[in-house]
PDB file of N, CA and C in Angstrom:
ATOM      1  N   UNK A   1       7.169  63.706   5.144  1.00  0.00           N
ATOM      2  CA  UNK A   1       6.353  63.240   4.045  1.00  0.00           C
ATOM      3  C   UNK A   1       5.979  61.769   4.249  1.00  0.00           C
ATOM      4  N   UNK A   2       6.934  61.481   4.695  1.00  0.00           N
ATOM      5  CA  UNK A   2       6.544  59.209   5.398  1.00  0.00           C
ATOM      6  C   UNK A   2       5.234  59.431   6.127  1.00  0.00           C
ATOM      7  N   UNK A   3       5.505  60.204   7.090  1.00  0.00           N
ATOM      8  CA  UNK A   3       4.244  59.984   8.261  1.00  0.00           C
ATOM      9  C   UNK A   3       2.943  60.344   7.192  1.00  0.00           C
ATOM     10  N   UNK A   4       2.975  61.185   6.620  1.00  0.00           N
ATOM     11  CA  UNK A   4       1.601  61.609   6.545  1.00  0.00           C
ATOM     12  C   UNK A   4       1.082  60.679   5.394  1.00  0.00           C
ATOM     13  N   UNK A   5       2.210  60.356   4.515  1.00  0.00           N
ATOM     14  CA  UNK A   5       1.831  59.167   3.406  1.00  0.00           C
ATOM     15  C   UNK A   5       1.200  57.510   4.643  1.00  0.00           C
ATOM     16  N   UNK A   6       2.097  57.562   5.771  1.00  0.00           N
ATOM     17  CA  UNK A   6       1.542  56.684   6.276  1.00  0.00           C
ATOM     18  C   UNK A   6       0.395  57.056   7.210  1.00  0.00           C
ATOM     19  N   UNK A   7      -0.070  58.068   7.836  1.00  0.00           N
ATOM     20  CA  UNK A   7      -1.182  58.202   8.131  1.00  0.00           C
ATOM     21  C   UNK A   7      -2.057  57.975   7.162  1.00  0.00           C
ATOM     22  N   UNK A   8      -2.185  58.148   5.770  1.00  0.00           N
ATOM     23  CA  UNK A   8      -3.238  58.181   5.061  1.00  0.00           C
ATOM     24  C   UNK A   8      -3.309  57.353   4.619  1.00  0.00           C
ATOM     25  N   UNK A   9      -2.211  56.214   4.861  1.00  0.00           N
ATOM     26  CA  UNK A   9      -2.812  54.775   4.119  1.00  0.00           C
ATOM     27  C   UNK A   9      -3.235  54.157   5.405  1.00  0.00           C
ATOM     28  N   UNK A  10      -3.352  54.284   7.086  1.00  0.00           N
ATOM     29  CA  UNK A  10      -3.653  54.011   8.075  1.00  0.00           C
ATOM     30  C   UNK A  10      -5.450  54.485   8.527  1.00  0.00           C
ATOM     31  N   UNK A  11      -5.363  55.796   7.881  1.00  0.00           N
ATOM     32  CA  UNK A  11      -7.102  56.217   7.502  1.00  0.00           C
ATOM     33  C   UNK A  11      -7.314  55.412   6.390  1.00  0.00           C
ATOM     34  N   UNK A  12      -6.937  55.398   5.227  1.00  0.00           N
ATOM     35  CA  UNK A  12      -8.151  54.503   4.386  1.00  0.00           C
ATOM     36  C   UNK A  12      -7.988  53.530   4.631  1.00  0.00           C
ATOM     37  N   UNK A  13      -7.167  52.762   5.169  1.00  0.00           N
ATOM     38  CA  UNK A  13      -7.207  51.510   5.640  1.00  0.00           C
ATOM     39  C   UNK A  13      -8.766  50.791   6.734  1.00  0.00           C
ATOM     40  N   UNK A  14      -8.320  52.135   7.746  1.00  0.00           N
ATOM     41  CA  UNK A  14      -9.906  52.182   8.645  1.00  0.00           C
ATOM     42  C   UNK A  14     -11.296  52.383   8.361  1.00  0.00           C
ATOM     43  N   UNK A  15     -11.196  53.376   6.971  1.00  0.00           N
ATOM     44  CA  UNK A  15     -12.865  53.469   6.712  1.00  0.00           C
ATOM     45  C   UNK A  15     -13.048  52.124   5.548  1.00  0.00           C
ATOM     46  N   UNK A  16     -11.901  51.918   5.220  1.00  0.00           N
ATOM     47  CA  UNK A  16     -12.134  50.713   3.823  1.00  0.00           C
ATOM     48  C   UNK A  16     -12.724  49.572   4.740  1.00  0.00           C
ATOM     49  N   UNK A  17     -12.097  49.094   6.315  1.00  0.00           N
ATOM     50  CA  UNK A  17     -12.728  48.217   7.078  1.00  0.00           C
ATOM     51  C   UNK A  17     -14.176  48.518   7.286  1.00  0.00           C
ATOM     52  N   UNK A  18     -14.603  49.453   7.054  1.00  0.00           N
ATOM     53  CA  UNK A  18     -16.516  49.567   7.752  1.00  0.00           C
ATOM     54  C   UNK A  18     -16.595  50.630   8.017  1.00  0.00           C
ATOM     55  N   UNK A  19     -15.364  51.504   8.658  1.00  0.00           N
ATOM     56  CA  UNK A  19     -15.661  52.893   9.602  1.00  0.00           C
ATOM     57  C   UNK A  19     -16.315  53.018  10.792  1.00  0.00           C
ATOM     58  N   UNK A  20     -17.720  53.798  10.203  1.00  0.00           N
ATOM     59  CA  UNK A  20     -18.769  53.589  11.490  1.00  0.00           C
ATOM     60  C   UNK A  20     -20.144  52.772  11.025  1.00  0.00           C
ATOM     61  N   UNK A  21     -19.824  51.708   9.927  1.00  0.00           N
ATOM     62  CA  UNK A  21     -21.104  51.069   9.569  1.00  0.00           C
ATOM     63  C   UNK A  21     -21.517  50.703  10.921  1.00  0.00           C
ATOM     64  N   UNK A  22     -23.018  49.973  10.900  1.00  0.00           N
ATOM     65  CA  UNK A  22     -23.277  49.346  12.388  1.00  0.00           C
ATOM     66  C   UNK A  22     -23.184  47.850  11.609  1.00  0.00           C
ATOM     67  N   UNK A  23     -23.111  47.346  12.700  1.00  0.00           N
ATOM     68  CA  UNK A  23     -22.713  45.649  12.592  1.00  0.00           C
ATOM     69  C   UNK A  23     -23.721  44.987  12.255  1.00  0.00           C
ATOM     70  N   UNK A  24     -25.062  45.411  13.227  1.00  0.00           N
ATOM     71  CA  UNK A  24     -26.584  44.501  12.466  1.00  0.00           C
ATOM     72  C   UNK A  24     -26.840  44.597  11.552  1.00  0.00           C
ATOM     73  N   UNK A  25     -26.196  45.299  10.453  1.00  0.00           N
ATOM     74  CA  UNK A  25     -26.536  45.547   8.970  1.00  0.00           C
ATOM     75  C   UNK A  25     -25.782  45.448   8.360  1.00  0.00           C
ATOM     76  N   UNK A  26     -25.633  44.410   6.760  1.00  0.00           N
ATOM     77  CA  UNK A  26     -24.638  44.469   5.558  1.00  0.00           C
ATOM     78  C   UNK A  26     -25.120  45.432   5.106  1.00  0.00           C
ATOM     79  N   UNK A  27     -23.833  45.959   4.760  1.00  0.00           N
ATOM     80  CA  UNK A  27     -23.372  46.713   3.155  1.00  0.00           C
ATOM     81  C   UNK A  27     -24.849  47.613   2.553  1.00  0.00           C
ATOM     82  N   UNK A  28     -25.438  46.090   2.101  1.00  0.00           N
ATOM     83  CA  UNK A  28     -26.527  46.429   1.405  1.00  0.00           C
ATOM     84  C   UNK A  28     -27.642  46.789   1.872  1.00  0.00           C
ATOM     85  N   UNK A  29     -27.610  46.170   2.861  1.00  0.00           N
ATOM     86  CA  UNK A  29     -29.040  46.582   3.532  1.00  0.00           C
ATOM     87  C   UNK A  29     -29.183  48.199   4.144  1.00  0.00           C
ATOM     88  N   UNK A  30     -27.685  48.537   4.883  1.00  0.00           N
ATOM     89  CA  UNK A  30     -27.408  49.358   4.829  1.00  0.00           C
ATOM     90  C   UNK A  30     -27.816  50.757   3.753  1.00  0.00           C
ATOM     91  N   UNK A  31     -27.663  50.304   2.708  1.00  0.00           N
ATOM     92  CA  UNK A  31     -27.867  51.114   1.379  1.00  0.00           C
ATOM     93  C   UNK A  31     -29.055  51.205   1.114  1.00  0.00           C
ATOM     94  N   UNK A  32     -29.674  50.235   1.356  1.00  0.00           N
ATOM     95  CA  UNK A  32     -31.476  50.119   0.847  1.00  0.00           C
ATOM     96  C   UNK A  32     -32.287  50.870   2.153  1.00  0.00           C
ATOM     97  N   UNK A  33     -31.587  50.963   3.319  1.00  0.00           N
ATOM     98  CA  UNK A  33     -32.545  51.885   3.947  1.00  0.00           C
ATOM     99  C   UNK A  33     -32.145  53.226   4.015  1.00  0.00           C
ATOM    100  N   UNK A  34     -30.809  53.693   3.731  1.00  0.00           N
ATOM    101  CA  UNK A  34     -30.549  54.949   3.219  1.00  0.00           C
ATOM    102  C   UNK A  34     -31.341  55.152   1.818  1.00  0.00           C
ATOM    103  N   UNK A  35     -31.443  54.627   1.058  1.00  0.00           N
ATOM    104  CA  UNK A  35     -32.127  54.627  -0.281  1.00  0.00           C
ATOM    105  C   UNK A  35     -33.980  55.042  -0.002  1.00  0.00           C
ATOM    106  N   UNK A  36     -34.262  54.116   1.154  1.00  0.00           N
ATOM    107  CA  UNK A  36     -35.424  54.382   1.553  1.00  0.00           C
ATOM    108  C   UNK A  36     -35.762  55.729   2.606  1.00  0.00           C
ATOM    109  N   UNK A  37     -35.357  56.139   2.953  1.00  0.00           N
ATOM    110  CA  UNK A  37     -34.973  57.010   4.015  1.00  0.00           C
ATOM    111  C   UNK A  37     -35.073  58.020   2.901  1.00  0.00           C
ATOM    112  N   UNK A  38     -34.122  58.092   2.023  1.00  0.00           N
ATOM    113  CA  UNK A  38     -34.204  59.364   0.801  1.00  0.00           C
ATOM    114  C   UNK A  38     -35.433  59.703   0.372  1.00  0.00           C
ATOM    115  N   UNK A  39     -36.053  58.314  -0.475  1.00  0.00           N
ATOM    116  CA  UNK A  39     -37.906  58.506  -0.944  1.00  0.00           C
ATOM    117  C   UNK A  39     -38.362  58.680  -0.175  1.00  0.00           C
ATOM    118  N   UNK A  40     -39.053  58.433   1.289  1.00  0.00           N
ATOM    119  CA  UNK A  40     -39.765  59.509   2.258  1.00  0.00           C
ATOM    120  C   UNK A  40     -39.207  60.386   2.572  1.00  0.00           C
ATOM    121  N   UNK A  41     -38.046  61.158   2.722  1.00  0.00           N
ATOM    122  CA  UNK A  41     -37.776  62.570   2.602  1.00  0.00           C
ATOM    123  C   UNK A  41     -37.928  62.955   1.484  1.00  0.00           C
ATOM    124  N   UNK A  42     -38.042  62.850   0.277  1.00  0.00           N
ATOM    125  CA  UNK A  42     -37.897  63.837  -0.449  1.00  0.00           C
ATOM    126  C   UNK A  42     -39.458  63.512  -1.238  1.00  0.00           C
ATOM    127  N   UNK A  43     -40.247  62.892  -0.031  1.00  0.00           N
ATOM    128  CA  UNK A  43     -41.582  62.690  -0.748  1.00  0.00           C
ATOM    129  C   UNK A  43     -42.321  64.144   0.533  1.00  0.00           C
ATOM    130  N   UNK A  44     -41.650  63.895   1.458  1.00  0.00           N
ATOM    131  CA  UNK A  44     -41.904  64.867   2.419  1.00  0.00           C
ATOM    132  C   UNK A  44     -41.979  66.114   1.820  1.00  0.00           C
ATOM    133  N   UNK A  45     -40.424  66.717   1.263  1.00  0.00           N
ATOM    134  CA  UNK A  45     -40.502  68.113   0.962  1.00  0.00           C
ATOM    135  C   UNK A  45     -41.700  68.590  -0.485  1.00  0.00           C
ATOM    136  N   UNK A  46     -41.632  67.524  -1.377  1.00  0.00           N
ATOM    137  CA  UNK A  46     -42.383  67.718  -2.874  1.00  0.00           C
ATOM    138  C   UNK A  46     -43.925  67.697  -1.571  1.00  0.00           C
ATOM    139  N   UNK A  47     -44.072  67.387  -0.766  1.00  0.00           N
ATOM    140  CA  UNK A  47     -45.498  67.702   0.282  1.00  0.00           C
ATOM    141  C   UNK A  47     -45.358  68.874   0.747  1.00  0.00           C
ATOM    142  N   UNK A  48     -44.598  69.287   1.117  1.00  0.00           N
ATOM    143  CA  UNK A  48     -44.380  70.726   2.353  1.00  0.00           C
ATOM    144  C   UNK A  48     -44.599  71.462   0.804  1.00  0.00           C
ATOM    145  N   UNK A  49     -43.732  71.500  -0.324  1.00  0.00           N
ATOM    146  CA  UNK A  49     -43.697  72.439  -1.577  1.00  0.00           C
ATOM    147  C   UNK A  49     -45.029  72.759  -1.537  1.00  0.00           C
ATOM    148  N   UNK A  50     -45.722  71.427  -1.810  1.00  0.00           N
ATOM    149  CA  UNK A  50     -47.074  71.541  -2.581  1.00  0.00           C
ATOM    150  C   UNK A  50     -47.963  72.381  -1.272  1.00  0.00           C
ATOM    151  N   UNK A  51     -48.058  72.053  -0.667  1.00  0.00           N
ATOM    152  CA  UNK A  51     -48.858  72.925   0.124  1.00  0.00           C
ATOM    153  C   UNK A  51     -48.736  74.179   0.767  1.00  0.00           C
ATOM    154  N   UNK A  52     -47.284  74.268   0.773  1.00  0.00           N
ATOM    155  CA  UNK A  52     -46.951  76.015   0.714  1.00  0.00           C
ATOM    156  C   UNK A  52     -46.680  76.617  -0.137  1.00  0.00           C
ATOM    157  N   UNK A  53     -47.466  76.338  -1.580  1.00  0.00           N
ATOM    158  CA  UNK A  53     -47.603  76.865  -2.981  1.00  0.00           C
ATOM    159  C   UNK A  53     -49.457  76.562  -3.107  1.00  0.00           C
ATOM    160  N   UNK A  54     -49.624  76.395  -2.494  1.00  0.00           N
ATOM    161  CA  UNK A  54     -51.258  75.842  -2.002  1.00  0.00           C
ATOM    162  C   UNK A  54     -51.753  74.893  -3.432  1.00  0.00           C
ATOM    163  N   UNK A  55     -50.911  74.321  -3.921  1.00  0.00           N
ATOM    164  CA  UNK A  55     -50.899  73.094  -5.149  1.00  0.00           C
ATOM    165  C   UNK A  55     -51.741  72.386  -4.403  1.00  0.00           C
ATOM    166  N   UNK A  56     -51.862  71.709  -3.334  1.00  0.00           N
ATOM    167  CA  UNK A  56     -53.415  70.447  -2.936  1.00  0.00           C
ATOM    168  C   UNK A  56     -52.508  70.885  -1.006  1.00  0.00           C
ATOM    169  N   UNK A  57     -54.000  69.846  -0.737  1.00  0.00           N
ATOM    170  CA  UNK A  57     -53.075  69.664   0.825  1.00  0.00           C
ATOM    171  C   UNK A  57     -52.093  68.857   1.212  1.00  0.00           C
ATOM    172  N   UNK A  58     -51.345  68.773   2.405  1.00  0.00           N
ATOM    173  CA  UNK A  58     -50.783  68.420   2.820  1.00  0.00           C
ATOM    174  C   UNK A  58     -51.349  66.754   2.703  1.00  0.00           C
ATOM    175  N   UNK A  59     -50.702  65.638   2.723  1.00  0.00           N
ATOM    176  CA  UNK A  59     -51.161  64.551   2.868  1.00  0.00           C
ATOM    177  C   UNK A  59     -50.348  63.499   3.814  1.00  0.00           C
ATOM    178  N   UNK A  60     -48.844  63.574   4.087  1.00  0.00           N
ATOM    179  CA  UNK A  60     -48.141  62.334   4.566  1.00  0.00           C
ATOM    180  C   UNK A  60     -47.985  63.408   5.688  1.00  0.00           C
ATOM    181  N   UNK A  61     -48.153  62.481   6.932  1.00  0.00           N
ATOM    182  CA  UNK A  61     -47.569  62.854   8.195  1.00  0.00           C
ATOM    183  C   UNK A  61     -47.513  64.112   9.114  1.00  0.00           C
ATOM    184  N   UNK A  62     -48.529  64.517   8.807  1.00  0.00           N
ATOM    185  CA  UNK A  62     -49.006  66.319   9.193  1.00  0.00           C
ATOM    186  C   UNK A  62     -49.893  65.617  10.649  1.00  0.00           C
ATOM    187  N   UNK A  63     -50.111  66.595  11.395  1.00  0.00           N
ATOM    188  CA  UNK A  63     -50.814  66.466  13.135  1.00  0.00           C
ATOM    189  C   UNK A  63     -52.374  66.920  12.244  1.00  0.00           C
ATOM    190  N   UNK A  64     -52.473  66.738  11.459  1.00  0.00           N
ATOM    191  CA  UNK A  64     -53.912  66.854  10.940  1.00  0.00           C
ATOM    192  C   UNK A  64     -54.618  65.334  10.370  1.00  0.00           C
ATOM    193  N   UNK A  65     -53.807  64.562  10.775  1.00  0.00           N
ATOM    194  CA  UNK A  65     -53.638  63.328   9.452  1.00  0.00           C
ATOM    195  C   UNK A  65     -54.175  62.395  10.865  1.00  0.00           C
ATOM    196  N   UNK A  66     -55.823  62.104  10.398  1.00  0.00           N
ATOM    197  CA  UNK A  66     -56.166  61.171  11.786  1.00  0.00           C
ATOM    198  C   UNK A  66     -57.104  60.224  11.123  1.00  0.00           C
ATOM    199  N   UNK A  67     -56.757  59.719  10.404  1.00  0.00           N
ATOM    200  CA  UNK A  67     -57.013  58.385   9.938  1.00  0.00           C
ATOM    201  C   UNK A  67     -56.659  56.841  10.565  1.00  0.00           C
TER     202      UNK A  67
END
C-alpha cells in the first residue's frame, strides 16, 4: 500500500510539473490556442452539417474554395 501511495504522489507530482506541456509556450497561451483550435473545429463540423443537410454550401476550407 506505501509503494503505490508513493507512486501516486510521484505521478502527480510529474504532471503537476508541466507533463508534456511544450516549453515555447505558457500555461496560457497554451490554452488560448487549444481554445482556438476548438472554434475552427467546431466551426468546421456546424460546415460539413450544413452542407450535408444541404442548409447552404460549404464555405471554410473545401478544395473548391479558390479565392
Amino acid at each position: 500500500m506505501r509503494k503505490l501511495a508513493c507512486l501516486l504522489l510521484l505521478a502527480g507530482g510529474a504532471f503537476g510539473l508541466g507533463g508534456c506541456a511544450s516549453p515555447a509556450y505558457t500555461g496560457a497561451e497554451n490554452f488560448s490556442r487549444t481554445l482556438r483550435n476548438w472554434d475552427y473545429e467546431n466551426k468546421q463540423m456546424i460546415d460539413d452539417i450544413d452542407d450535408n443537410l444541404l442548409i447552404r454550401p460549404a464555405s471554410r476550407s473545401t478544395i473548391w474554395n479558390l479565392r
